[in-house]
C-alpha atoms as a PDB file:
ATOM      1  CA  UNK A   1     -17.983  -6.454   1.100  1.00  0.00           C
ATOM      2  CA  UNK A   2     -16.723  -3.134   2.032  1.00  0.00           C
ATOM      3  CA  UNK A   3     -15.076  -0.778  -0.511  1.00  0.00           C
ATOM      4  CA  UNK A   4     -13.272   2.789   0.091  1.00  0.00           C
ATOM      5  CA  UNK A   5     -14.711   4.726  -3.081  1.00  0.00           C
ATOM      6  CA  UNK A   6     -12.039   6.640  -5.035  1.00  0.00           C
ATOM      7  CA  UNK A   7     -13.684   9.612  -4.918  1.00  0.00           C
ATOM      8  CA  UNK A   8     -15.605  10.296  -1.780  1.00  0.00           C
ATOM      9  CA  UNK A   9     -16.458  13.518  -0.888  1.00  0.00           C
ATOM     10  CA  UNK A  10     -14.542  15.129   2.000  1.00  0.00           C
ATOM     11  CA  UNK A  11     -11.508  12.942   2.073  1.00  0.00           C
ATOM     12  CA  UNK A  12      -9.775  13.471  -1.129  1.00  0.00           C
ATOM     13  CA  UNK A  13      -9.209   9.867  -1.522  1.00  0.00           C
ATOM     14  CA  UNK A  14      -7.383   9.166   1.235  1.00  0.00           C
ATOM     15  CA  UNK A  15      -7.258   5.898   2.803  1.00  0.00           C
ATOM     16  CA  UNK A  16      -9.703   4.776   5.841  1.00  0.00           C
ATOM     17  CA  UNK A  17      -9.618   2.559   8.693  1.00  0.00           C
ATOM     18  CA  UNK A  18     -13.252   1.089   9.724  1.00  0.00           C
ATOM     19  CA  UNK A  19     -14.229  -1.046  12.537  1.00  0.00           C
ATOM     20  CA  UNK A  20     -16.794  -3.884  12.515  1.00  0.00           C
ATOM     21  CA  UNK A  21     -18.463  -4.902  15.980  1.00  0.00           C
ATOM     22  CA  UNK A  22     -19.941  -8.730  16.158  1.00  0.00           C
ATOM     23  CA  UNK A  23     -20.899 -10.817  18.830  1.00  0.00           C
ATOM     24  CA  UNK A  24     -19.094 -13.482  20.737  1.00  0.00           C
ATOM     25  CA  UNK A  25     -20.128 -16.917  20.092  1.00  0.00           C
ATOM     26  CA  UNK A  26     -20.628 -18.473  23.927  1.00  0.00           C
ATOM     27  CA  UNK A  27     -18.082 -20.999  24.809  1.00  0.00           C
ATOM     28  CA  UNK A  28     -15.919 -20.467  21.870  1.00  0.00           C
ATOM     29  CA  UNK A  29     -12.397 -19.239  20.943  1.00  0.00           C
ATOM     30  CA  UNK A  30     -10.730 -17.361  18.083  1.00  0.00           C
ATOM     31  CA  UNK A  31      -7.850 -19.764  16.432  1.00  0.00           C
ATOM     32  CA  UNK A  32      -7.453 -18.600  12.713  1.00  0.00           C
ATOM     33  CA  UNK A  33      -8.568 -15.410  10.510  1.00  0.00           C
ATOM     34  CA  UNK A  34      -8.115 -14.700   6.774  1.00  0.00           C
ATOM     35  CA  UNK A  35      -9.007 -11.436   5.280  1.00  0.00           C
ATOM     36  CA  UNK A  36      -9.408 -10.770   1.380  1.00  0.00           C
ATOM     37  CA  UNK A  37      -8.715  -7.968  -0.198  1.00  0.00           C
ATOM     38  CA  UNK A  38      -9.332  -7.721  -3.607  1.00  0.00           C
ATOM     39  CA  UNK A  39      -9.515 -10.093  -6.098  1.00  0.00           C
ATOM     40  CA  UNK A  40      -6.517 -11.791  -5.066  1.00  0.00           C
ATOM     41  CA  UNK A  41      -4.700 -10.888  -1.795  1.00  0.00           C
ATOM     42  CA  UNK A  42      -5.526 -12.657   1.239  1.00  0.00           C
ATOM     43  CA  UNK A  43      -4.379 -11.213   4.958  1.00  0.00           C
ATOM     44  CA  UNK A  44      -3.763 -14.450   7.224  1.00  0.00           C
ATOM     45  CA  UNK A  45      -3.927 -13.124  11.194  1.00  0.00           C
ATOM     46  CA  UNK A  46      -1.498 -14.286  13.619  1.00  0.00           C
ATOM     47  CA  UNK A  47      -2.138 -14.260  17.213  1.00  0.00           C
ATOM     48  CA  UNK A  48      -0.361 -12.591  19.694  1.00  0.00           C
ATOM     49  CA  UNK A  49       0.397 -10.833  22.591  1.00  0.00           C
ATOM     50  CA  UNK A  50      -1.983  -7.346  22.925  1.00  0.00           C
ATOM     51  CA  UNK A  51       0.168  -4.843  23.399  1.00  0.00           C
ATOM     52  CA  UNK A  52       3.039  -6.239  20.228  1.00  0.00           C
ATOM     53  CA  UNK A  53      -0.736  -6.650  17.920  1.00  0.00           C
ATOM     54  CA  UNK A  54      -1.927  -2.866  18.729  1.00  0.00           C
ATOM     55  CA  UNK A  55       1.628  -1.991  17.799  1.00  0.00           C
ATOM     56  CA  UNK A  56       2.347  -3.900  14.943  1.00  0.00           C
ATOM     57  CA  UNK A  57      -1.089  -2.725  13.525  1.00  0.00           C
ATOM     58  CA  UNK A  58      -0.401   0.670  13.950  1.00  0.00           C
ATOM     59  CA  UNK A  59       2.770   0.412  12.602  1.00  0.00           C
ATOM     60  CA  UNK A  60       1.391  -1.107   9.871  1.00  0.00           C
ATOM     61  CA  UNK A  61      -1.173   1.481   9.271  1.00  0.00           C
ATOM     62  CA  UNK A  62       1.346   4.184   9.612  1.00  0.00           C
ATOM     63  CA  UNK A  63       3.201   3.080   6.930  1.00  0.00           C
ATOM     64  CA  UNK A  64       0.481   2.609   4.497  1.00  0.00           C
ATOM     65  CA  UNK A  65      -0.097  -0.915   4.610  1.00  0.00           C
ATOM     66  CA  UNK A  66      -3.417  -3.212   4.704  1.00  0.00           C
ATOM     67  CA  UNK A  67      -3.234  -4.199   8.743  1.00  0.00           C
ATOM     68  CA  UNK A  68      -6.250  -6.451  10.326  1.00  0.00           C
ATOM     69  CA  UNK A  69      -6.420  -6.257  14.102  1.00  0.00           C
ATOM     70  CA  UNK A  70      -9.143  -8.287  16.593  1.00  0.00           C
ATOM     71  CA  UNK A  71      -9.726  -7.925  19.834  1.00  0.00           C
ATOM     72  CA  UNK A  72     -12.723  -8.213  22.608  1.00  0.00           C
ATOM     73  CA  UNK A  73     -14.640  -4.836  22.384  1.00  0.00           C
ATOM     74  CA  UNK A  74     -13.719  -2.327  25.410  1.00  0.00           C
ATOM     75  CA  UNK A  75     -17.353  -1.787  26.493  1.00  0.00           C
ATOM     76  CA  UNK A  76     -18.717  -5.392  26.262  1.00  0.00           C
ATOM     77  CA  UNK A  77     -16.706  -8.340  26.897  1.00  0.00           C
ATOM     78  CA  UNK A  78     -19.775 -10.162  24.663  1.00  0.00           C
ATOM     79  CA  UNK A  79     -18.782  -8.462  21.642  1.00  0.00           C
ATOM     80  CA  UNK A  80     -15.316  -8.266  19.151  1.00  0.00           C
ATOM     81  CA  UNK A  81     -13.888  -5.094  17.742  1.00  0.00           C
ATOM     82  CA  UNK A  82     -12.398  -5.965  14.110  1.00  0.00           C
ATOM     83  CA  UNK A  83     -10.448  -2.925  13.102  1.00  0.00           C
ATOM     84  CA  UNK A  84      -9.205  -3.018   9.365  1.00  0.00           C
ATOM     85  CA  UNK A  85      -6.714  -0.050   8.992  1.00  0.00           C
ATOM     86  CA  UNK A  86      -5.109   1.716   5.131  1.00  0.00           C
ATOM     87  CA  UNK A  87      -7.972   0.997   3.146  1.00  0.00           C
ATOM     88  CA  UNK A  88      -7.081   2.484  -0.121  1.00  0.00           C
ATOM     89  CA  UNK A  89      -9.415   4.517  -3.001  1.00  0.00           C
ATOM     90  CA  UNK A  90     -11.004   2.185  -5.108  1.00  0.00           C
END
């Protein structure tokens, strides 16, 4: 569980985007993702295209809202990048 603390020092409670790195499992293939934020709002991923996802989470981000985006790291094709963009204060 990740949290963006309401008052950390530095970023006057702004919001934060982090990035989690895991490992591939071999011979296996990313179908379905849910996210939960909260005590009661779940994110459900949909796949798509690479290039409409990295815009549609940006967009998303830009305008404030929660946005969930995977994707097979840049440096290791063994590894994903899960980026998880406007996390709010608190």
């Amino acid at each position: 569980m990740f949290e963006n603390p309401a008052t950390a020092p530095n970023d006057e409670g702004k919001p934060i985007e982090v990035t989690y790195k895991f490992p591939k499992i071999k011979n296996s293939v990313v179908s379905k993702m849910t996210i939960s934020v909260g005590d009661d709002r779940v994110i459900e991923a949909k796949i798509m295209e690479k290039k409409k996802a990295e815009e549609k989470y940006e967009d998303s981000v830009a305008a404030g809202h929660n946005a969930v985006m995977l994707k097979e790291d840049k440096d290791s094709c063994e590894m994903y990048d899960m980026s998880i963009g406007s996390i709010q204060p608190g």
